[in-house]
C-alpha atoms as a PDB file:
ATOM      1  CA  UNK A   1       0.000   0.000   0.000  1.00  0.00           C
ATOM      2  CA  UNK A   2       1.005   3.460  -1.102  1.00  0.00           C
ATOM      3  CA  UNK A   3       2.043   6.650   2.098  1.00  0.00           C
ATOM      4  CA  UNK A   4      -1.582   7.834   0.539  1.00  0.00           C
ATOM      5  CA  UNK A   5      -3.325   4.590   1.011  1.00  0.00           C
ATOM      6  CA  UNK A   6      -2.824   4.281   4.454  1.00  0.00           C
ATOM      7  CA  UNK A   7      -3.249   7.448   5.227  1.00  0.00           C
ATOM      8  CA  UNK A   8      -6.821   7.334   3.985  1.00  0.00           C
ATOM      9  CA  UNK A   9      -7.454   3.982   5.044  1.00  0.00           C
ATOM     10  CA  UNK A  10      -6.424   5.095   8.650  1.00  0.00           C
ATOM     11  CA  UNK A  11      -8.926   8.173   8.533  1.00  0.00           C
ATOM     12  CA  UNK A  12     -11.861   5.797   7.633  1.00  0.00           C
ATOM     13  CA  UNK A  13     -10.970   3.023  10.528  1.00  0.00           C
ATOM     14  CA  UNK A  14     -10.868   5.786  13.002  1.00  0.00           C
ATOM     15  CA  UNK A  15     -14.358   7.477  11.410  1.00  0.00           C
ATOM     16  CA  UNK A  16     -15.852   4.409  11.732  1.00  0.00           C
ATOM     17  CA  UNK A  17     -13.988   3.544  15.398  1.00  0.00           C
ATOM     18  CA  UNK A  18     -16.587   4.378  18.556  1.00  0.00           C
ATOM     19  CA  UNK A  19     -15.741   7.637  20.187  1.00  0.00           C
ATOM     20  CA  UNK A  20     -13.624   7.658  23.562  1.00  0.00           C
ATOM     21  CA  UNK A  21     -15.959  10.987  23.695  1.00  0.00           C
ATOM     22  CA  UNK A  22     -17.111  13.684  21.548  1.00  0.00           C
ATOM     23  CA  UNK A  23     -16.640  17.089  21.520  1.00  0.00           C
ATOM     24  CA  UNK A  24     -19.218  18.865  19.368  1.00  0.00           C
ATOM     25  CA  UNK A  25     -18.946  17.564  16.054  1.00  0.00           C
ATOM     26  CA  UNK A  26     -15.667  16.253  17.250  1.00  0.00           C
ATOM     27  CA  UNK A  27     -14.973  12.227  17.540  1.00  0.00           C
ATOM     28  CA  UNK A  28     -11.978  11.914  20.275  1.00  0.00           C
ATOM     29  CA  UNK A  29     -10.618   9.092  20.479  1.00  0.00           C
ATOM     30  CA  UNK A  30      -7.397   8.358  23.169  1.00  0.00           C
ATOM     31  CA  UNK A  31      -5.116   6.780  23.289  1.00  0.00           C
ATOM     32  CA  UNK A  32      -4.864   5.789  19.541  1.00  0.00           C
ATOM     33  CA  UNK A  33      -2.027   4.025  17.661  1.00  0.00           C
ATOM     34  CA  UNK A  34      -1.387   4.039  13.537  1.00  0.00           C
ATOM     35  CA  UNK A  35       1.250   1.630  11.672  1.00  0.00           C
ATOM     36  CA  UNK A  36       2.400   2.880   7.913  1.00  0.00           C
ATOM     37  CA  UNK A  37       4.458   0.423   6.011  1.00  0.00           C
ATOM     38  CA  UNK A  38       5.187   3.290   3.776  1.00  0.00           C
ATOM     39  CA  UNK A  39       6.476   6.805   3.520  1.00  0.00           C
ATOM     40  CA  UNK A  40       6.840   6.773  -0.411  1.00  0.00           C
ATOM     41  CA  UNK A  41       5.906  10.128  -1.773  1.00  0.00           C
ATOM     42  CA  UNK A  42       2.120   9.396  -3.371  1.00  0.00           C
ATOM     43  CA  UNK A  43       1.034  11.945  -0.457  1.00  0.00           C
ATOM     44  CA  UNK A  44       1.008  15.158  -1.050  1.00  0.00           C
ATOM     45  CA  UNK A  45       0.305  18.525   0.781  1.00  0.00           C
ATOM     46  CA  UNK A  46      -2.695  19.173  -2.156  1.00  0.00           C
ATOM     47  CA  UNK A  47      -4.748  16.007  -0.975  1.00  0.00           C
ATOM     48  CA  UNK A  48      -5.616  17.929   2.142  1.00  0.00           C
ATOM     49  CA  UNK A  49      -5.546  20.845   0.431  1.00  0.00           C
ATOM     50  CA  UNK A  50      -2.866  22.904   1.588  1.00  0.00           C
ATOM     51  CA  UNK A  51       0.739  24.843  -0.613  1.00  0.00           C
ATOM     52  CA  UNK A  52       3.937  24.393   0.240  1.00  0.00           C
ATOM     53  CA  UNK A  53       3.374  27.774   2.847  1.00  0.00           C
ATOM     54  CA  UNK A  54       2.036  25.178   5.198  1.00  0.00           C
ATOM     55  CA  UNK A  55       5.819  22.920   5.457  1.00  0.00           C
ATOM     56  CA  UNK A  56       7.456  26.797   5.885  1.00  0.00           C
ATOM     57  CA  UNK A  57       4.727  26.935   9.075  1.00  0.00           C
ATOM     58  CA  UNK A  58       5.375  23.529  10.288  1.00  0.00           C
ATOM     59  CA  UNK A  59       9.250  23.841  10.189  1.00  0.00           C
ATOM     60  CA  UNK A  60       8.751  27.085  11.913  1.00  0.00           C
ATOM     61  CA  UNK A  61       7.210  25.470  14.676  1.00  0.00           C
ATOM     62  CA  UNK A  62       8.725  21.690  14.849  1.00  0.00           C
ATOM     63  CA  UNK A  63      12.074  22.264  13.280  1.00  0.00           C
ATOM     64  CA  UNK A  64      14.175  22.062  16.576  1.00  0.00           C
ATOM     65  CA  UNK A  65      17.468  22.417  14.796  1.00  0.00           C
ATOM     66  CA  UNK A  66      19.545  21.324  17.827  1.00  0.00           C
ATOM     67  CA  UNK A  67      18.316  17.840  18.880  1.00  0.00           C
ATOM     68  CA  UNK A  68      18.076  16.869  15.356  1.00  0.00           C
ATOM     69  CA  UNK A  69      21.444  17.697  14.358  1.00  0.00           C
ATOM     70  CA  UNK A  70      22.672  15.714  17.357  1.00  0.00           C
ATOM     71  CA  UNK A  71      20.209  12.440  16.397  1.00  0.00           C
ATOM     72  CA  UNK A  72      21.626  12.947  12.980  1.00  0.00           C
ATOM     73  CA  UNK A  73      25.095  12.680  14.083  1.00  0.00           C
ATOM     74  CA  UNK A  74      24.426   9.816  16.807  1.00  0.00           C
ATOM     75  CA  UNK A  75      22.507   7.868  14.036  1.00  0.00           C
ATOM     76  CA  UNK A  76      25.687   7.718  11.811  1.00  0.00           C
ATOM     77  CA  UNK A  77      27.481   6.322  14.853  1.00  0.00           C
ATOM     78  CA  UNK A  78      24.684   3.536  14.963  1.00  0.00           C
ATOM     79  CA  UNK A  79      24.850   2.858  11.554  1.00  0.00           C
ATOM     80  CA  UNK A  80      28.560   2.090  11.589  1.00  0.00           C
ATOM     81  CA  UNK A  81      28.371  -0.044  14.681  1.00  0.00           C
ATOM     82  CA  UNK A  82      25.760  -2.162  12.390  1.00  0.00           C
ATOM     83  CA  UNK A  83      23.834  -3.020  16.116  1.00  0.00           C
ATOM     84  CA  UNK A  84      20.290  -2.837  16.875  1.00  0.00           C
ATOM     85  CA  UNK A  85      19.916   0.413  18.735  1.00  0.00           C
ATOM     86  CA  UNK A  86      17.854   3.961  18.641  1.00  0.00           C
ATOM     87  CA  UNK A  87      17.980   8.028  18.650  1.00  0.00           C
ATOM     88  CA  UNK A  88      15.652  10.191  19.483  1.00  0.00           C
ATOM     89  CA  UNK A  89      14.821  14.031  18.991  1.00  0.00           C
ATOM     90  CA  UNK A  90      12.418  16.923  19.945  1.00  0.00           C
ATOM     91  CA  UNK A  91      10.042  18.362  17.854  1.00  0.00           C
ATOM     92  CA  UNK A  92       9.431  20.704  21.000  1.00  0.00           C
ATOM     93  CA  UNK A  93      10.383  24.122  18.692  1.00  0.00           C
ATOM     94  CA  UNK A  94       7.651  26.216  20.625  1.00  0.00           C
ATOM     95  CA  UNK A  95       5.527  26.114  23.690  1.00  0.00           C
ATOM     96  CA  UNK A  96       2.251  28.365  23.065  1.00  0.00           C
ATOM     97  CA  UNK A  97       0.853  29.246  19.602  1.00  0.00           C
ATOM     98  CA  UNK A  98       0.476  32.371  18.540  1.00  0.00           C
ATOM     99  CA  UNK A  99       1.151  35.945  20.211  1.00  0.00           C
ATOM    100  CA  UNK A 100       2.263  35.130  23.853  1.00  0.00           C
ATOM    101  CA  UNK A 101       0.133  37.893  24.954  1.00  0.00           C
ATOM    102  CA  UNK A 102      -2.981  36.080  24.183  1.00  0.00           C
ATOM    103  CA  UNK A 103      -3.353  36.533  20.703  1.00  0.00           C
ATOM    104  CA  UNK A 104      -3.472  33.035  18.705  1.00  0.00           C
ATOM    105  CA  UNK A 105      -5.257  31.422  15.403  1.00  0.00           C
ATOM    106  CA  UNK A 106      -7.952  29.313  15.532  1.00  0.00           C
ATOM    107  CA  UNK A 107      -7.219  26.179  17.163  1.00  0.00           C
ATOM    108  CA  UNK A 108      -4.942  24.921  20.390  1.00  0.00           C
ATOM    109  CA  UNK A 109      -2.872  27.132  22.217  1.00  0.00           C
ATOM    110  CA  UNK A 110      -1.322  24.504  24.523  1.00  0.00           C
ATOM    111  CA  UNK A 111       1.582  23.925  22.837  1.00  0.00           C
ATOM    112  CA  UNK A 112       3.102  21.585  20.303  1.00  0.00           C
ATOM    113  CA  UNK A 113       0.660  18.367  18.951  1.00  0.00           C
ATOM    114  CA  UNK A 114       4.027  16.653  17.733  1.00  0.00           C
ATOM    115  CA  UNK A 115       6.232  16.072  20.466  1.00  0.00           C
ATOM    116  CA  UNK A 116       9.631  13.377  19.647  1.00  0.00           C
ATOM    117  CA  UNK A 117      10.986  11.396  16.728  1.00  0.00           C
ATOM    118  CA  UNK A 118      12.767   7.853  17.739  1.00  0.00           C
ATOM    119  CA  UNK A 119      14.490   6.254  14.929  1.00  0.00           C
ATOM    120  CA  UNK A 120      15.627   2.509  15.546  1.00  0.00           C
ATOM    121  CA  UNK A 121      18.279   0.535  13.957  1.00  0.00           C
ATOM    122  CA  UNK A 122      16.724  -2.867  13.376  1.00  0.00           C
ATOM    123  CA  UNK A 123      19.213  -6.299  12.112  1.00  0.00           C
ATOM    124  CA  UNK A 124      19.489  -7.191   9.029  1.00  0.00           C
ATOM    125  CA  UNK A 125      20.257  -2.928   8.448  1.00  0.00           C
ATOM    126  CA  UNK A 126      16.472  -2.509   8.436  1.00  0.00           C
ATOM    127  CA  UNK A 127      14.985   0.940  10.423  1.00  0.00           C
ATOM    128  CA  UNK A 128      11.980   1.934  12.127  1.00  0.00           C
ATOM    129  CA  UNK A 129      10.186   4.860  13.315  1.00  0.00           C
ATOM    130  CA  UNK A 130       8.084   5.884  16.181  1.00  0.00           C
ATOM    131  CA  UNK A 131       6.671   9.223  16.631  1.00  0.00           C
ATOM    132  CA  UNK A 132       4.927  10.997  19.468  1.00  0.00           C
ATOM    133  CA  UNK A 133       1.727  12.867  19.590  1.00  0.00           C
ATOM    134  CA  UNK A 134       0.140  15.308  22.080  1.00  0.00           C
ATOM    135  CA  UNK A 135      -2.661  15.357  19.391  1.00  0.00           C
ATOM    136  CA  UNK A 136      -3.989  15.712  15.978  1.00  0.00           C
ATOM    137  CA  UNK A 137      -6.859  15.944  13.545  1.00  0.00           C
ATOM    138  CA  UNK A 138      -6.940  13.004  11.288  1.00  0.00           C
ATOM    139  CA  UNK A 139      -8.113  14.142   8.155  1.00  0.00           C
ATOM    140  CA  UNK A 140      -6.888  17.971   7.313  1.00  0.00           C
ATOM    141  CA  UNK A 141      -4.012  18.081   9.550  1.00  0.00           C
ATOM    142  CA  UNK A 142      -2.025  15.260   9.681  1.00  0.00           C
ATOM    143  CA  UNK A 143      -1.478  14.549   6.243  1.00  0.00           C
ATOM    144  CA  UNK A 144       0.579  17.285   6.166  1.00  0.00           C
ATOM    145  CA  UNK A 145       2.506  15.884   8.997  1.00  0.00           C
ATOM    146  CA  UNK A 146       3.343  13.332   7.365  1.00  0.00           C
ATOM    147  CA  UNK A 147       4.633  15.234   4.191  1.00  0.00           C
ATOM    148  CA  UNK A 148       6.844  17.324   6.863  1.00  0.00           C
ATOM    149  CA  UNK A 149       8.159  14.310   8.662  1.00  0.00           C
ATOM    150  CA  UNK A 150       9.125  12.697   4.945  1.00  0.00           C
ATOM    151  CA  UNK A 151      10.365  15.827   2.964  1.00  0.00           C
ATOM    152  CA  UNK A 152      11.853  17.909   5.915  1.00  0.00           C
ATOM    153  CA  UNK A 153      12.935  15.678   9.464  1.00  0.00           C
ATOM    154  CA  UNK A 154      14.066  12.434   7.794  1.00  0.00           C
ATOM    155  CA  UNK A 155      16.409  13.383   4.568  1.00  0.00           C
ATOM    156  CA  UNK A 156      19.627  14.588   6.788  1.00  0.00           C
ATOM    157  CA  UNK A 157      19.471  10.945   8.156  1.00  0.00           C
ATOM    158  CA  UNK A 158      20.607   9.583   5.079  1.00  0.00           C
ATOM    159  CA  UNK A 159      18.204   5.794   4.679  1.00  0.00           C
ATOM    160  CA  UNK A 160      19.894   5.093   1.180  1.00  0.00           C
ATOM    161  CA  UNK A 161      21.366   1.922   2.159  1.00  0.00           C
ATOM    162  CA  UNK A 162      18.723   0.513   4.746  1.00  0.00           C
ATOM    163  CA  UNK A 163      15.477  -0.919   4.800  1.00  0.00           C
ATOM    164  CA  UNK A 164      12.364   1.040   6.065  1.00  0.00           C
ATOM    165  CA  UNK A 165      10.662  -1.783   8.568  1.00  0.00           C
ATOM    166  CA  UNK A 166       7.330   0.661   9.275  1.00  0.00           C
ATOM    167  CA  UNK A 167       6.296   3.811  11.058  1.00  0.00           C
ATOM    168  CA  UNK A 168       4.401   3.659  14.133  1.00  0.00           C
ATOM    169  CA  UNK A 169       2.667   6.747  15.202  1.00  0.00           C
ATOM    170  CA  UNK A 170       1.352   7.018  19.134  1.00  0.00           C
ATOM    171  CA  UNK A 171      -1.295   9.578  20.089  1.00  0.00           C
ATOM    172  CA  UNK A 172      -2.285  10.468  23.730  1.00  0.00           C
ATOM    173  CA  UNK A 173      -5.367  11.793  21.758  1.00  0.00           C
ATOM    174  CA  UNK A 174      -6.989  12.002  18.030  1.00  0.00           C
ATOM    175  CA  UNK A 175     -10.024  14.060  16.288  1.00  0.00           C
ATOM    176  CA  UNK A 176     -11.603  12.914  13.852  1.00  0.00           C
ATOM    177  CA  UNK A 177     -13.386  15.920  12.911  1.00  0.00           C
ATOM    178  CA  UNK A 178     -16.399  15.752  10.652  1.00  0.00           C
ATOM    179  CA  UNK A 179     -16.020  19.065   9.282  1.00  0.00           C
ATOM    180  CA  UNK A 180     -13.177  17.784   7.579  1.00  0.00           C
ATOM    181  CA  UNK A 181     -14.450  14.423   6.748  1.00  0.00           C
ATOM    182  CA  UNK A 182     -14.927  15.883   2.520  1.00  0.00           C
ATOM    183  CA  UNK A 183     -11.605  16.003   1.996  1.00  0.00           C
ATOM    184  CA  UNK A 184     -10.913  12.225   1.845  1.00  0.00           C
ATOM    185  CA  UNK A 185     -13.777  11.831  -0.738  1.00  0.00           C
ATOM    186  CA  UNK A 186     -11.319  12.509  -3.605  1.00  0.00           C
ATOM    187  CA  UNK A 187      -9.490   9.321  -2.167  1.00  0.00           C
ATOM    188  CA  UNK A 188     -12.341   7.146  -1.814  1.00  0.00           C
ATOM    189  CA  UNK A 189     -13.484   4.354  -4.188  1.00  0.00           C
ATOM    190  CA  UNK A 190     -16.965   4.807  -3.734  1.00  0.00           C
ATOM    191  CA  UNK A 191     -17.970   7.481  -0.995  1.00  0.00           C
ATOM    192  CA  UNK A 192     -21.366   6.641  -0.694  1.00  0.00           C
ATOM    193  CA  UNK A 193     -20.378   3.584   0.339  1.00  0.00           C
ATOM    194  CA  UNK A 194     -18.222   4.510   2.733  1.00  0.00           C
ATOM    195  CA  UNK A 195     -21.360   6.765   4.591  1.00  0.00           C
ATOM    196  CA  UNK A 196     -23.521   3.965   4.560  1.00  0.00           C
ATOM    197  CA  UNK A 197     -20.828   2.108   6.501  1.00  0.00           C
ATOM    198  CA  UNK A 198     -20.428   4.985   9.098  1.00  0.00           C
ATOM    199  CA  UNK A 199     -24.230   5.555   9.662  1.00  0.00           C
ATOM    200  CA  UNK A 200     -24.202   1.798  10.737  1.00  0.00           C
ATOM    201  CA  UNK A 201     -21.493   2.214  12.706  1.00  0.00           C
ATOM    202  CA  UNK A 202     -21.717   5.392  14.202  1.00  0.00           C
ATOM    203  CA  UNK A 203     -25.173   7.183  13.527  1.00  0.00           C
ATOM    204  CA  UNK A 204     -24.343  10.230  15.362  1.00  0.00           C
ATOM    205  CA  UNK A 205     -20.696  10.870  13.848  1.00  0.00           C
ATOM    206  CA  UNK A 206     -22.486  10.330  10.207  1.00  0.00           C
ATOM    207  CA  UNK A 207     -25.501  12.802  11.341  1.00  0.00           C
ATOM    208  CA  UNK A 208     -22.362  15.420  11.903  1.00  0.00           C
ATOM    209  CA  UNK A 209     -20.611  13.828   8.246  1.00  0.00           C
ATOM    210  CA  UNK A 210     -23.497  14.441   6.332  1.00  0.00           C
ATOM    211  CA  UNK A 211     -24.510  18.123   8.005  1.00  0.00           C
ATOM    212  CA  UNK A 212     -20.534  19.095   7.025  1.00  0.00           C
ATOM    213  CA  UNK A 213     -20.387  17.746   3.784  1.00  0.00           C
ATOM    214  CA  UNK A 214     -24.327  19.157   2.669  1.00  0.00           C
ATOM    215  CA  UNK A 215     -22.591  23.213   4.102  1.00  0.00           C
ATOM    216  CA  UNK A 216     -19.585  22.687   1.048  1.00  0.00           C
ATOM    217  CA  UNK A 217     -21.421  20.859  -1.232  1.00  0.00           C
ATOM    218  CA  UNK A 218     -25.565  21.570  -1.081  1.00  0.00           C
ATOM    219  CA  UNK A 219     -26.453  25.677  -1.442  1.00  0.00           C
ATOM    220  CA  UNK A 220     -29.131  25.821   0.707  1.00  0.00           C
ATOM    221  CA  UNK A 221     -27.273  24.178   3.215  1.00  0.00           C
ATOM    222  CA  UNK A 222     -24.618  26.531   3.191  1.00  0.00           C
ATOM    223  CA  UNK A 223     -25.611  28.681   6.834  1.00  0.00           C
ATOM    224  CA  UNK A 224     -22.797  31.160   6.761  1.00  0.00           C
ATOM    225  CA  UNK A 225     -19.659  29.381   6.427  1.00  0.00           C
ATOM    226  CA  UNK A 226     -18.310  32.510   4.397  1.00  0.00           C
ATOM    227  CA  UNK A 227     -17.758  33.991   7.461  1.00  0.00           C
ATOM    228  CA  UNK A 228     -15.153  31.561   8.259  1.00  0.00           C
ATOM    229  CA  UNK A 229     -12.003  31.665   6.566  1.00  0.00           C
ATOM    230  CA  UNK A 230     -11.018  27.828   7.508  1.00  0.00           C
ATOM    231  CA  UNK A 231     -14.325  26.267   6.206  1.00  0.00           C
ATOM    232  CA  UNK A 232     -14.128  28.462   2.696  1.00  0.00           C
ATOM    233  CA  UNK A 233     -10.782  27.394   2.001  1.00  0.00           C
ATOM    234  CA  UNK A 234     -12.625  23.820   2.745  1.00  0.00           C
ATOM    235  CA  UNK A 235     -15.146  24.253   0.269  1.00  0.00           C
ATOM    236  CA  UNK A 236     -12.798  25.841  -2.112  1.00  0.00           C
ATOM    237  CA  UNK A 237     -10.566  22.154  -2.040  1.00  0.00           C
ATOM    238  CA  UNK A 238     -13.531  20.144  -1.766  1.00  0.00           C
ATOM    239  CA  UNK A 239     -15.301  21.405  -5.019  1.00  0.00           C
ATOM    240  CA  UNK A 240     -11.859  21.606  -7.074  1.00  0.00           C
ATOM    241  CA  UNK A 241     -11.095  17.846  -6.155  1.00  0.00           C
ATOM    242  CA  UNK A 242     -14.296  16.392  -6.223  1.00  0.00           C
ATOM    243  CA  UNK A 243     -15.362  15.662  -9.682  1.00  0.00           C
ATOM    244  CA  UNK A 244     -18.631  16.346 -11.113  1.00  0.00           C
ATOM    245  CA  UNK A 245     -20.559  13.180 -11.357  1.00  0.00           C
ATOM    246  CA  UNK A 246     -19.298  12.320  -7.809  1.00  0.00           C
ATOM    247  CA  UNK A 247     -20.510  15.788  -6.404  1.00  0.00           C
ATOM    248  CA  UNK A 248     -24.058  15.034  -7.749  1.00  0.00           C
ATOM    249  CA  UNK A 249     -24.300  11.766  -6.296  1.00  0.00           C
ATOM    250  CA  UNK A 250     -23.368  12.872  -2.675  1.00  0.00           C
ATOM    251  CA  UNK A 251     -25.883  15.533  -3.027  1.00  0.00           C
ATOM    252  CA  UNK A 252     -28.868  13.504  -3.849  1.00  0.00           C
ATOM    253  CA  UNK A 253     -27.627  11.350  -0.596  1.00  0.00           C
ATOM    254  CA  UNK A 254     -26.790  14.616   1.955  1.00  0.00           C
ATOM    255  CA  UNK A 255     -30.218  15.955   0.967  1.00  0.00           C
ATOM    256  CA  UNK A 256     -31.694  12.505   1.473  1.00  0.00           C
ATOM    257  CA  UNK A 257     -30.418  12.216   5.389  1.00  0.00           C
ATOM    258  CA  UNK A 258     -29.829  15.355   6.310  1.00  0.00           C
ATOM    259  CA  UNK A 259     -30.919  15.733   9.350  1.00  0.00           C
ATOM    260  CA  UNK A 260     -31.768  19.660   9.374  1.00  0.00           C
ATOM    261  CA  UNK A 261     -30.564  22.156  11.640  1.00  0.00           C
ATOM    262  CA  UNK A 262     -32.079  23.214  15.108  1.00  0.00           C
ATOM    263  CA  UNK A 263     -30.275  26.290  14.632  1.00  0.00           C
ATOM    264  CA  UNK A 264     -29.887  28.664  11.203  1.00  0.00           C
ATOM    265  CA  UNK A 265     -26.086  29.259  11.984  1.00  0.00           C
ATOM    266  CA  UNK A 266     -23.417  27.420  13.084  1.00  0.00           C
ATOM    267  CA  UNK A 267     -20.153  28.092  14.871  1.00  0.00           C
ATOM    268  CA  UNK A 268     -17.274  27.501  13.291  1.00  0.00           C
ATOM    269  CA  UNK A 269     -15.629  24.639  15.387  1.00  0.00           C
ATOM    270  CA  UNK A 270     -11.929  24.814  13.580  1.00  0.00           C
ATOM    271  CA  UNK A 271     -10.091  23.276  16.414  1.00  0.00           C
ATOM    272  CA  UNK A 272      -6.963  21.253  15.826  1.00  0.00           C
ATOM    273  CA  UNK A 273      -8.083  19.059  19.259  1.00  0.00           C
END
């Protein structure tokens, strides 16, 4: 299976996964545990709809120069011992997000979501990775991690000659948020499909789904979201990815369950948590 593959595969087990808890439209689910085989480069910051601005913001923020230089230089030790062993560094490159006088974006303010990389040397000159998570958001944001771990923390570490034995990611908590849920569809075989499988699973995390989905793709379900910057740029992805005949076919189905609204407005809920 492709980097891509997984990925999307591991966004649809957790959708489908029962809730630890929920937080609004927010499935929670802690602790949680994900194992890639790959890291190949099919994934791409565009399948969850971000440039290349967003690996300048994440280097800005998980970069920690220091403690990787030093794991860089310890790993070169290991791999000329040839001996099953393991370095570590932080990802710790800032402690509160945003202004520190109270100013922030949308989202967590209690510092970093990716906390350590552990790289082990494995016999046969095979490696593996581990990496740490305070927490993330399944489905927008840590695709993009995973583009940032691949094209920015691992090339200095120099894998030419060694086999990659899996990636093992460990979260103290994960969100699968269903505001974001529309931007796997362009991944998906058959989408439709897929919803049927989460409203028998999980009723009220497809009732949330299908009321995201219907505000990007169904007019008159719209309620406001151009007021919020995060859900346009959403919408914006969602409608350039999603092609037309598979657009049409989720909109007969959103207007079919929809479950209306008890309110005419919504607030954004944008959280990375």
């Amino acid at each position: 299976m492709t980097l891509l593959t997984e990925w999307v595969t591991a966004c649809t087990d957790a959708s489908r996964t029962p809730a630890t808890f929920f937080s609004g439209a927010r499935k929670i689910i802690r602790p949680h545990q994900v194992v890639f085989k790959s890291l190949d480069d099919s994934l791409q910051l565009s399948h969850a709809g971000y440039t290349k601005n967003k690996l300048t913001q994440l280097t800005k923020n998980y970069l920690h120069t220091e403690s990787r230089d030093v794991a860089v230089t310890l790993w070169e030790k290991r791999k000329g011992q040839d001996k099953y062993g393991s370095v570590t560094f932080t990802t710790f490159a800032h402690f509160v997000k945003g202004d520190v006088k109270g100013a922030t974006p949308r989202g967590s303010v209690f510092g970093p979501c990716i906390l350590a990389v552990s790289i082990t040397y494995l016999p046969k000159r095979q490696y593996s990775l581990d990496v740490f998570y305070r927490t993330t958001e399944l489905m927008k944001k840590f695709p993009a991690d995973l583009v940032f771990l691949r094209d920015v923390l691992l090339p200095p570490f120099k894998f030419d000659a060694l086999t990659f034995a899996g990636a093992t990611f460990h979260f103290a908590n994960v969100t699968s948020h269903s505001m974001y849920w529309v931007t796997l569809v362009p991944e998906l075989d058959d989408p439709i499909r897929e919803l049927e499988q989460l409203r028998r699973r999980d009723p009220f995390f497809h009732s949330w789904v299908v009321k995201w989905t219907a505000r990007y793709l169904c007019k008159e379900f719209e309620h406001g979201i151009q007021k919020f910057a995060q859900s346009l740029r959403v919408q914006m992805d969602a409608k350039a990815r999603i092609d037309r005949a598979t657009s049409k076919e989720l909109q007969a189905y959103l207007r079919k369950h929809h479950p209306g609204y008890r309110n005419t407005r919504f607030a954004d809920d944008g959280s990375e948590e």
